[in-house]
Protein backbone atom coordinates (compact mmCIF):
# COMPACT_ATOMS: atom_id res chain seq x y z
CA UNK A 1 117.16 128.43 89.55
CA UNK A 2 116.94 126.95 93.05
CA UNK A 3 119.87 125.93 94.59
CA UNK A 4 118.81 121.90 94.01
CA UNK A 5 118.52 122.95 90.10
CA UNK A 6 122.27 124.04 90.16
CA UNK A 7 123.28 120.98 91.75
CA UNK A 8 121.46 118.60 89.52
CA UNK A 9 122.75 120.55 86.68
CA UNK A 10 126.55 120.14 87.77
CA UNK A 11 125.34 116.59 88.82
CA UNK A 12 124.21 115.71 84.58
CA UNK A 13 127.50 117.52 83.81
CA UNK A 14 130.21 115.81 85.70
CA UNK A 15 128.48 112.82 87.14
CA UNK A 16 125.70 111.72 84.85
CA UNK A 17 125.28 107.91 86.33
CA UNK A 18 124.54 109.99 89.42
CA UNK A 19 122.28 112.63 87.78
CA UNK A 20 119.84 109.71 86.22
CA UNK A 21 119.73 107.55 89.52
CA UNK A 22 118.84 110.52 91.88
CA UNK A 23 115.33 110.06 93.76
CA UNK A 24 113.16 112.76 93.86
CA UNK A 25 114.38 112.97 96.98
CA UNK A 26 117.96 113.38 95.76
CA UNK A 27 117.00 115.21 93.10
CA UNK A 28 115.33 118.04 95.71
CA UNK A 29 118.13 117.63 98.42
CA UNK A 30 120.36 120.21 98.87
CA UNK A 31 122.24 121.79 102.14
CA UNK A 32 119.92 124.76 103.68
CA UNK A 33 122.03 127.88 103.88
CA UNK A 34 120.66 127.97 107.47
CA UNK A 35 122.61 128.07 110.78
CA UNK A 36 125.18 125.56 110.01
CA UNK A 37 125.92 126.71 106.82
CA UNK A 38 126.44 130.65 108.24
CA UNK A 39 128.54 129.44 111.19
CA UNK A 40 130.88 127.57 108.45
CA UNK A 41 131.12 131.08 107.08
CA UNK A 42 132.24 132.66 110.37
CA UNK A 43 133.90 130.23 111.42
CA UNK A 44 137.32 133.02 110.73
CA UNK A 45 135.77 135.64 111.72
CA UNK A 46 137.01 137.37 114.80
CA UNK A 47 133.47 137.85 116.94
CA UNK A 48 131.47 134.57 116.11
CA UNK A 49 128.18 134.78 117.15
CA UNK A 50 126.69 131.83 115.27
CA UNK A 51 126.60 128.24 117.11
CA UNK A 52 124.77 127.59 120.05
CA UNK A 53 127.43 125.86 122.20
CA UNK A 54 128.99 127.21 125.19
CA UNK A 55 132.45 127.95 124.63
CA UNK A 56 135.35 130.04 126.47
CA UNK A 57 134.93 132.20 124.50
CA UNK A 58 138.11 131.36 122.08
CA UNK A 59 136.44 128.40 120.79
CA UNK A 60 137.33 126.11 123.78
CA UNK A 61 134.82 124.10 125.42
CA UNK A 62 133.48 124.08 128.97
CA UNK A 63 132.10 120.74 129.42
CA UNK A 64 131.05 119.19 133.35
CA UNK A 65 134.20 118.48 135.16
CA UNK A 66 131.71 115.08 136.05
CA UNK A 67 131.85 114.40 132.40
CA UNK A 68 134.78 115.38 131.32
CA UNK A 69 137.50 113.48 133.48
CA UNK A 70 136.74 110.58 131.39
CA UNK A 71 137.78 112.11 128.68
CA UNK A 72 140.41 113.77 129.46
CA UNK A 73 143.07 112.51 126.90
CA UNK A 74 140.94 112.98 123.84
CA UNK A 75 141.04 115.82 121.65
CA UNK A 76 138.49 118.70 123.50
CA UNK A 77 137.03 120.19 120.49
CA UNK A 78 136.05 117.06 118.95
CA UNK A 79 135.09 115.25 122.18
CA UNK A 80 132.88 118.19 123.34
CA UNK A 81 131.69 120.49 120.19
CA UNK A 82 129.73 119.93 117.12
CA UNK A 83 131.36 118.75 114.76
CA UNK A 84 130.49 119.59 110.80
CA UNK A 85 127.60 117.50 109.36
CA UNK A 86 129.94 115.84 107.30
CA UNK A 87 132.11 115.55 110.04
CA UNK A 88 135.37 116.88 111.25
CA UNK A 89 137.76 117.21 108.12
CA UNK A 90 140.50 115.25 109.93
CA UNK A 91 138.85 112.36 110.67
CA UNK A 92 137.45 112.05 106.85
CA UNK A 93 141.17 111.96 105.50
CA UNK A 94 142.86 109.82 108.31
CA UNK A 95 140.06 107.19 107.49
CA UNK A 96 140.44 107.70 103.64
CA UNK A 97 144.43 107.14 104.24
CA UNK A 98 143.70 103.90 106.14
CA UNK A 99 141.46 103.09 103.30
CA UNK A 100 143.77 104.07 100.54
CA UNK A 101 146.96 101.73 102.02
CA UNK A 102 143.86 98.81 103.00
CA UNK A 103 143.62 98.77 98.90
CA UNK A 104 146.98 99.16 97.76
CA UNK A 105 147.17 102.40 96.87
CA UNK A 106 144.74 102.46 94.14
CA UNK A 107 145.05 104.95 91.24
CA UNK A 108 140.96 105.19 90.99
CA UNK A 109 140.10 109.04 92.24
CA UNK A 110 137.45 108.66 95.06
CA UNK A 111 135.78 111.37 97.47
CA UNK A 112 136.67 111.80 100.75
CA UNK A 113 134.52 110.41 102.82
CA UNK A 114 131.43 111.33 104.72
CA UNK A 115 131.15 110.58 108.56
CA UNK A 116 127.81 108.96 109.64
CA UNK A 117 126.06 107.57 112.47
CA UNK A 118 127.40 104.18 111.23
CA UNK A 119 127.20 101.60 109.13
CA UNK A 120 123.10 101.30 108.68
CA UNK A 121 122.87 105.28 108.30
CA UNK A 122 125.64 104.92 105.62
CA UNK A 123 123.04 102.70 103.70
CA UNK A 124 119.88 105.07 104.66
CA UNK A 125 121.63 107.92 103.21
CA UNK A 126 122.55 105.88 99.76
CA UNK A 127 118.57 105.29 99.95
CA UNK A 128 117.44 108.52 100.19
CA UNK A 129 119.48 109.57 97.59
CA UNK A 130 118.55 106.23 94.99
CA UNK A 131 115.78 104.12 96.14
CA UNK A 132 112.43 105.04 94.88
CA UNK A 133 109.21 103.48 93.55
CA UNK A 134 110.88 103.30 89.80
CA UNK A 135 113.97 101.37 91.30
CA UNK A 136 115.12 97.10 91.72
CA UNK A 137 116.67 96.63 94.97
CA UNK A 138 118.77 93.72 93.87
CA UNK A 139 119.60 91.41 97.07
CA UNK A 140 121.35 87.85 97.74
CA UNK A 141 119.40 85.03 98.91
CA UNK A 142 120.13 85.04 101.76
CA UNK A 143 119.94 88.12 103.24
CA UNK A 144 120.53 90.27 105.94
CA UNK A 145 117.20 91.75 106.30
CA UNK A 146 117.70 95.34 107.31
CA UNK A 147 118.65 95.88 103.77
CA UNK A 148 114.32 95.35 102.90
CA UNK A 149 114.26 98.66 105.64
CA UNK A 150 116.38 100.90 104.53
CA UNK A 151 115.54 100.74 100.80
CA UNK A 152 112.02 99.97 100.91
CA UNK A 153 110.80 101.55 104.12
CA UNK A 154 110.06 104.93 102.99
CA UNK A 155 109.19 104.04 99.36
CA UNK A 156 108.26 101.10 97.23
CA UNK A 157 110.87 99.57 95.33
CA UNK A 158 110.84 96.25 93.42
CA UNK A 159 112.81 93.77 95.43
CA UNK A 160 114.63 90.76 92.92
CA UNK A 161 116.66 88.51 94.41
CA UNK A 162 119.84 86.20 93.17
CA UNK A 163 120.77 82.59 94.38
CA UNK A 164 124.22 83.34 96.71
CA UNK A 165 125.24 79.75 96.91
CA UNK A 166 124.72 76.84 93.84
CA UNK A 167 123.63 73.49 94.39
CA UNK A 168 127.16 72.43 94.84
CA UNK A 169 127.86 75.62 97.49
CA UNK A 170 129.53 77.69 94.96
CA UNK A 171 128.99 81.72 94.36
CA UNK A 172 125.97 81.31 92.13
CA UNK A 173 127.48 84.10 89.56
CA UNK A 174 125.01 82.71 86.74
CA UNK A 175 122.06 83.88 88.93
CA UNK A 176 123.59 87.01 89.47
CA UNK A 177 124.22 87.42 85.90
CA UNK A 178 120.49 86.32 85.34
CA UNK A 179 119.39 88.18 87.57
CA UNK A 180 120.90 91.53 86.51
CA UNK A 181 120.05 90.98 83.16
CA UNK A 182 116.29 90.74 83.78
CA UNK A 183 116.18 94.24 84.71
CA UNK A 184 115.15 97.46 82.47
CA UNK A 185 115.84 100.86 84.27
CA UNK A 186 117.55 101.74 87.75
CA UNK A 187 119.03 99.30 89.05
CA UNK A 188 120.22 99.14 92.80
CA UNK A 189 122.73 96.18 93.61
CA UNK A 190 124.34 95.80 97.26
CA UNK A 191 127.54 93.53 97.62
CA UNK A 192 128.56 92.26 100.78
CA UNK A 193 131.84 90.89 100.94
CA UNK A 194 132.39 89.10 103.40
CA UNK A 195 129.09 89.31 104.46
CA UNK A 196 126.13 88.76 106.82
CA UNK A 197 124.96 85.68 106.64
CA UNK A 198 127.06 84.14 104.44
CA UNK A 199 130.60 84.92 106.00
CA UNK A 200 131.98 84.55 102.49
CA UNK A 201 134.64 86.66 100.52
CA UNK A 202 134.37 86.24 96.71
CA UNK A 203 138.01 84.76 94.62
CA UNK A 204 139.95 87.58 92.40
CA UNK A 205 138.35 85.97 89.59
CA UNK A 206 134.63 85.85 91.07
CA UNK A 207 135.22 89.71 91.80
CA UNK A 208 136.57 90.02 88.18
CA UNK A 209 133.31 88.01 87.38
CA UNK A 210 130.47 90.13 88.97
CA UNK A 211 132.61 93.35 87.33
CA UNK A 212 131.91 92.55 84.12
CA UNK A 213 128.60 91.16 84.85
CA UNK A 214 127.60 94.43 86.03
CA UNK A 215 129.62 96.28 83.64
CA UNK A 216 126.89 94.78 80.59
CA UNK A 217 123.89 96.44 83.03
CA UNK A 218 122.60 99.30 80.52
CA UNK A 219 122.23 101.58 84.05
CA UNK A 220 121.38 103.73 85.67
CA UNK A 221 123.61 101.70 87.89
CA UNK A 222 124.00 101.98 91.70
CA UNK A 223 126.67 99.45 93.13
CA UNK A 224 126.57 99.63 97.06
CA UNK A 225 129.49 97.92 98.39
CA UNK A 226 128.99 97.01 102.02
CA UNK A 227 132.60 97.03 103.47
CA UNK A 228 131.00 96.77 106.95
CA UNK A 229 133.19 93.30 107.80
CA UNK A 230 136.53 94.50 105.84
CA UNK A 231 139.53 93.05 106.79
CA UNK A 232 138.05 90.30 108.63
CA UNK A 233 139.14 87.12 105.93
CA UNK A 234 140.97 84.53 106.99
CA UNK A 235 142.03 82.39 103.70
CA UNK A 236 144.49 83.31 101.98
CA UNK A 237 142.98 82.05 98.29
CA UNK A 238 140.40 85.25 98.73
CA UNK A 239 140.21 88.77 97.36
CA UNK A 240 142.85 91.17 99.06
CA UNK A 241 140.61 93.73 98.90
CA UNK A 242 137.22 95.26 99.15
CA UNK A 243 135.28 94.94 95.29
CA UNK A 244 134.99 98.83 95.71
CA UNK A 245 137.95 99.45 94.48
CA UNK A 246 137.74 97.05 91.05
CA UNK A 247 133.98 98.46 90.40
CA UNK A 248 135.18 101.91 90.86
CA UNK A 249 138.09 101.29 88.23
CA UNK A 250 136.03 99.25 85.82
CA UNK A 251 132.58 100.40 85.53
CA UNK A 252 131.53 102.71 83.20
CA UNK A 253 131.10 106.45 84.94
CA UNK A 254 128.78 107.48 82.48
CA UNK A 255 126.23 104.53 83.54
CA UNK A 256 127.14 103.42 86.94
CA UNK A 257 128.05 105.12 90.46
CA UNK A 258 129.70 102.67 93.33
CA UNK A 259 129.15 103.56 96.96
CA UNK A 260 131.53 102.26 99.48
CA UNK A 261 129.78 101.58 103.15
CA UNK A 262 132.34 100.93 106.19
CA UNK A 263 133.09 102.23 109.53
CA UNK A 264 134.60 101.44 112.75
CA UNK A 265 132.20 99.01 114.44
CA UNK A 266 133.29 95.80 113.16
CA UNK A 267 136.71 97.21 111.56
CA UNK A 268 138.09 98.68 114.53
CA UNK A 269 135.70 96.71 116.83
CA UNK A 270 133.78 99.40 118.34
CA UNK A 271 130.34 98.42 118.40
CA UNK A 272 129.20 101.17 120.36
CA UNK A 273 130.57 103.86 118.23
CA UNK A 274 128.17 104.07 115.44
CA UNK A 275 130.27 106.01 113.54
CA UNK A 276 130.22 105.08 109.74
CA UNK A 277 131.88 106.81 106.61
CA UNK A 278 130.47 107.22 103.26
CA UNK A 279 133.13 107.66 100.29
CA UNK A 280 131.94 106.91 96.29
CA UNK A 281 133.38 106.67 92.81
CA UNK A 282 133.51 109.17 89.67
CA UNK A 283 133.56 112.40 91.74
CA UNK A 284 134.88 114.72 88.43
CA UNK A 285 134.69 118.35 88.54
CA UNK A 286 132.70 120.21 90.53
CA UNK A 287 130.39 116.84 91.18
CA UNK A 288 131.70 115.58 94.79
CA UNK A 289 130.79 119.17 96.54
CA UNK A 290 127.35 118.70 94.46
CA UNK A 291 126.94 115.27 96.21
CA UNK A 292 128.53 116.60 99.92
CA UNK A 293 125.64 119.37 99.76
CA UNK A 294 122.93 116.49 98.91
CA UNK A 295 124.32 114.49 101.78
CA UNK A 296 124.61 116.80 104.08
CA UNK A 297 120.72 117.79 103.66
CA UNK A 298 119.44 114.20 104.15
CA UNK A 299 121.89 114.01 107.31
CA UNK A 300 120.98 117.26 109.00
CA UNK A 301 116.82 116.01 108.33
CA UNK A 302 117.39 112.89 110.13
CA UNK A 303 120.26 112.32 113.16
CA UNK A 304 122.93 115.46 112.72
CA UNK A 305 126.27 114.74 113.05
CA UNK A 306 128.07 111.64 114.82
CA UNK A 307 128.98 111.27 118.20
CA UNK A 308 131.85 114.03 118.93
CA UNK A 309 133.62 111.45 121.96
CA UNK A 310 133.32 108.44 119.25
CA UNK A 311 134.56 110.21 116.28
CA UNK A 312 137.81 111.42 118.71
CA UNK A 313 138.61 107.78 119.85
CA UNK A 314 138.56 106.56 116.62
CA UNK A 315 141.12 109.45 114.99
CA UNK A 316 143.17 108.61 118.33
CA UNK A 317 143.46 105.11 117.41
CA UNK A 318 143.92 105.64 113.64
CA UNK A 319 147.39 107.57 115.17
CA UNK A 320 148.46 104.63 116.65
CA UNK A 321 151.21 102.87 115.38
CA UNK A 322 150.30 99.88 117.04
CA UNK A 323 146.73 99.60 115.35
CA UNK A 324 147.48 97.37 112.34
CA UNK A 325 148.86 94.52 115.37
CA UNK A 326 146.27 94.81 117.88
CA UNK A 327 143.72 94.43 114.48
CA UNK A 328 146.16 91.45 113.27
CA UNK A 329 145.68 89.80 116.75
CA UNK A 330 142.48 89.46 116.86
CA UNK A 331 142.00 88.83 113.22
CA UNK A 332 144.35 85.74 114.18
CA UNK A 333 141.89 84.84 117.08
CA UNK A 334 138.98 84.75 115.02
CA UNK A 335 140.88 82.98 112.09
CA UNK A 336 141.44 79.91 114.76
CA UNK A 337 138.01 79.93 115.68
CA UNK A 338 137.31 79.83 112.03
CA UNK A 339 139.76 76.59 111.10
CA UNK A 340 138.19 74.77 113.91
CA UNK A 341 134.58 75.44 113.32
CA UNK A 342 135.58 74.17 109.65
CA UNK A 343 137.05 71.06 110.59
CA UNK A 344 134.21 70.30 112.48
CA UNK A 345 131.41 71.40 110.61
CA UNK A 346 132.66 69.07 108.07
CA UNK A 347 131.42 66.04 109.81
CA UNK A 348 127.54 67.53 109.45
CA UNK A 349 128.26 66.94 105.52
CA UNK A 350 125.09 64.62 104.03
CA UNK A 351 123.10 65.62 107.05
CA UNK A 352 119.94 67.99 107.05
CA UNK A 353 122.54 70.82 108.10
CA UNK A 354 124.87 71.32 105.23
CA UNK A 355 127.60 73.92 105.65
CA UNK A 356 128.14 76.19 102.79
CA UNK A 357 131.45 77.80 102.24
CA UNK A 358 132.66 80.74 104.65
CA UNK A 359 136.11 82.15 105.30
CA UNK A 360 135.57 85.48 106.49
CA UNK A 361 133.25 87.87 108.41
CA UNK A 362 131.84 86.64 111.98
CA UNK A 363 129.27 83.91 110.65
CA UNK A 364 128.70 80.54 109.67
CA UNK A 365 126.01 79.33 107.06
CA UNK A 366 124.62 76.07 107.35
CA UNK A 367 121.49 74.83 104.96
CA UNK A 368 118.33 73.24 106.26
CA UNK A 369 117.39 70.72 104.73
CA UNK A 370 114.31 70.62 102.26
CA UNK A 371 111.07 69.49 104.73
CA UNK A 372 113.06 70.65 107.68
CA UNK A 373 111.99 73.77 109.69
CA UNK A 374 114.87 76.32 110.33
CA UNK A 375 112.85 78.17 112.76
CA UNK A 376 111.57 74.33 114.35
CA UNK A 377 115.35 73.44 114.39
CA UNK A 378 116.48 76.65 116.28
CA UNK A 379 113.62 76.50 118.94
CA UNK A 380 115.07 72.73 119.47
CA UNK A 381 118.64 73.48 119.68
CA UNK A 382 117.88 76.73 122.10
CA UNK A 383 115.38 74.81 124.13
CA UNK A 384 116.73 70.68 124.17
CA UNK A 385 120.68 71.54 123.47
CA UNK A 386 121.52 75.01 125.31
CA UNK A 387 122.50 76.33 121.93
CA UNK A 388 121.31 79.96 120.42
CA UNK A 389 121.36 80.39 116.72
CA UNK A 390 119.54 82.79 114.26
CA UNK A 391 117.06 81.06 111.88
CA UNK A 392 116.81 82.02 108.05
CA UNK A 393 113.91 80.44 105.66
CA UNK A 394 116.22 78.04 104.63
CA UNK A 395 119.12 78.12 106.44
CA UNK A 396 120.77 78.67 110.40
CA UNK A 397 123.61 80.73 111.42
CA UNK A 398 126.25 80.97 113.69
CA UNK A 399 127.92 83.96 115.07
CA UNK A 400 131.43 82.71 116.33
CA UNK A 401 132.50 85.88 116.62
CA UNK A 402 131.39 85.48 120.12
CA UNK A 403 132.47 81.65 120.90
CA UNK A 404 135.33 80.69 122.79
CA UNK A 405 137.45 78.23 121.17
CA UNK A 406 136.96 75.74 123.70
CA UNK A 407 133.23 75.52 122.91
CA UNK A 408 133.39 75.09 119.20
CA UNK A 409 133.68 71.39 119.22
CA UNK A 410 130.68 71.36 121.70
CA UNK A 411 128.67 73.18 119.27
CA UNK A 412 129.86 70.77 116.37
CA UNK A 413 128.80 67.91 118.63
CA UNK A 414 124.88 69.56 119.53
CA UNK A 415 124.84 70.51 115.87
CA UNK A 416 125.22 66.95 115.14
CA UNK A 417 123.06 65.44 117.40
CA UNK A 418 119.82 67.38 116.08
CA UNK A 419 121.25 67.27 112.52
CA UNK A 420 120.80 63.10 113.08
């Protein structure tokens, strides 16, 4: 039995949702007992002659005194050496406690999770493990389109798509339902709450909706909950939490598996970082170390482990007792930004720009009207009005994460004057 066999095998045993939704890939992954593996082994041992890093010696780095004064306050061994592929084990449970108290404390058993290269690595490595030809990619229209990449890229999926926003701008949950209903076999479904492009956070009773919606899907089910904008809602009628957590709880573990996606760039604001984690549901018996190995293999063949510098800000600021303020602070920045844009946007109501409902993430969504061009419109306001906006096929957005205040109501007013 090879090494992927045993894995598989504890895999149908503990974790079957995960055992019948495996891609070949997935199915053949499993951690190499190669260098990494050996130095994990040594890693006690009293001469360890296994990694090829330049230590002291006694396991202390020597970096470039040109390098390393910038760093000087940051922890050496994770600023300078390699960390695990899985990344350092401190980091993985100071994220999964600022997770844990995010939620509420839920009583829902989760792994610990997995450090990545961020946030689109996160949803590569769900990919490798899921998407296949056999699969449905199921996606919101509208979309962020990386999503098409990283689950159809290397293989050819079928892609369905459900309406995000009704003719009267509400969550279109009967499409959804629809939509999941129409298909036989794996399924794939990514949530994104709030989200790119739609900047929208579902109610406690939409989330309750979708749950049960999904909990009907005869599987094998893989929920991907993209958590990449947690945090970042600013009305107070909205979901407290990420839909992780309910899925998690209420799906059934023999059919479906839910995959939680976040990471510092947006949450902590450090877009540089690309350092994502990886945590999922129904992790019984011996089937979360199955899943780690499978991980680790499709991380090791592709980028290694995170940025060492990156991952040691981060667990600095996690220490901080002052994080949940400085977050609150700008959350309340951004919230003002979002009640004016609001206000005004209002006034483009009955136009060929109609806003549809947003109260969280970094973006507005505005529709084009039907005979209107959205990529026409943008090339007018960028070229005629001084104003940059991303075009969808049926729809504009705005970023205002990156607006000052004092130009919203001059982007109201240019909206306006093109929207006639």
């Amino acid at each position: 039995m090879t090494e992927a066999d045993r894995l598989n095998a504890i895999l149908a045993r503990d974790a079957p949702a995960v055992a019948r939704a495996l891609s070949p890939l997935g199915r053949r992954a499993a951690f190499p007992r190669g260098i990494p593996w050996q130095a994990d082994q040594a890693r006690s041992a009293r001469i360890n002659a296994t990694i090829g890093q330049l230590t002291d010696g006694r396991g202390n780095p020597m970096p470039l005194e040109s390098l390393a004064g910038g760093l000087a306050d940051l922890d050496p061994h994770m600023a300078w050496l390699y960390a695990p592929v899985e990344g350092p084990f401190s980091l993985r449970g100071d994220w999964m406690k600022r997770q844990l108290r995010l939620a509420g404390d839920p009583a829902t058993p989760v792994s610990l999770p997995v450090v990545t290269h961020g946030l689109t690595h996160c949803l590569s490595v769900v990919s490798s493990l899921f998407s296949d030809d056999e699969a449905t990619i199921l996606l919101p229209d509208p979309v962020w389109e990386n999503y098409n990449l990283l689950f159809g890229m290397m293989v050819t999926p079928r892609f369905e798509r459900w309406r995000f926003f009704d003719e009267e701008g509400r969550l279109d949950l009967d499409s959804f339902a629809a939509a999941v209903g129409r298909v036989r076999g794996k399924l794939i479904v990514v949530l994104n709450f709030p989200g790119n492009p739609s900047g929208y956070m579902p109610t406690t009773d939409e989330v309750g909706q979708i749950a049960e919606v999904l909990r009907r899907a005869p599987g094998p089910l893989v929920v991907v909950c993209d958590d990449a904008y947690q945090g970042w809602v600013y009305a107070d009628d909205r979901h407290p939490r990420s839909p992780f957590w309910d899925l998690a709880e209420r799906l059934d573990p023999e059919r479906a598996t839910v995959w939680k996606v976040d990471g510092a760039t947006k949450e902590l604001l450090f877009f540089s970082s690309r350092v994502g984690f990886l945590t999922h549901s129904n992790p019984g018996g011996e089937a979360e170390e199955a899943l780690l190995s499978k991980m680790k293999m499709i991380i090791r063949g592709t980028v290694g482990s995170p940025s060492g510098p990156a991952m040691a800000l981060i667990r600095r600021g996690l220490a901080s007792s002052d994080l949940d303020r400085q977050f609150s602070e700008r959350r309340a920045e951004l919230g003002a930004r979002w009640s004016l844009l609001s206000a005004g946007l209002a006034r483009l109501s009955g136009s060929i720009l109609q806003p549809l409902p947003f109260n969280g993430a970094f973006f507005a969504l505005l529709a084009v009207a039907e005979g209107t061009d959205p990529e026409a419109l943008r090339l007018r306001l960028l070229h005629e009005h001084g104003v940059g906006v991303v075009a969808f096929p049926r729809a504009i957005r705005l970023a205002y994460c990156s607006l000052h205040r004092d130009d919203i109501p001059l982007l109201v007013e240019r909206l306006a004057q093109v929207a006639g």
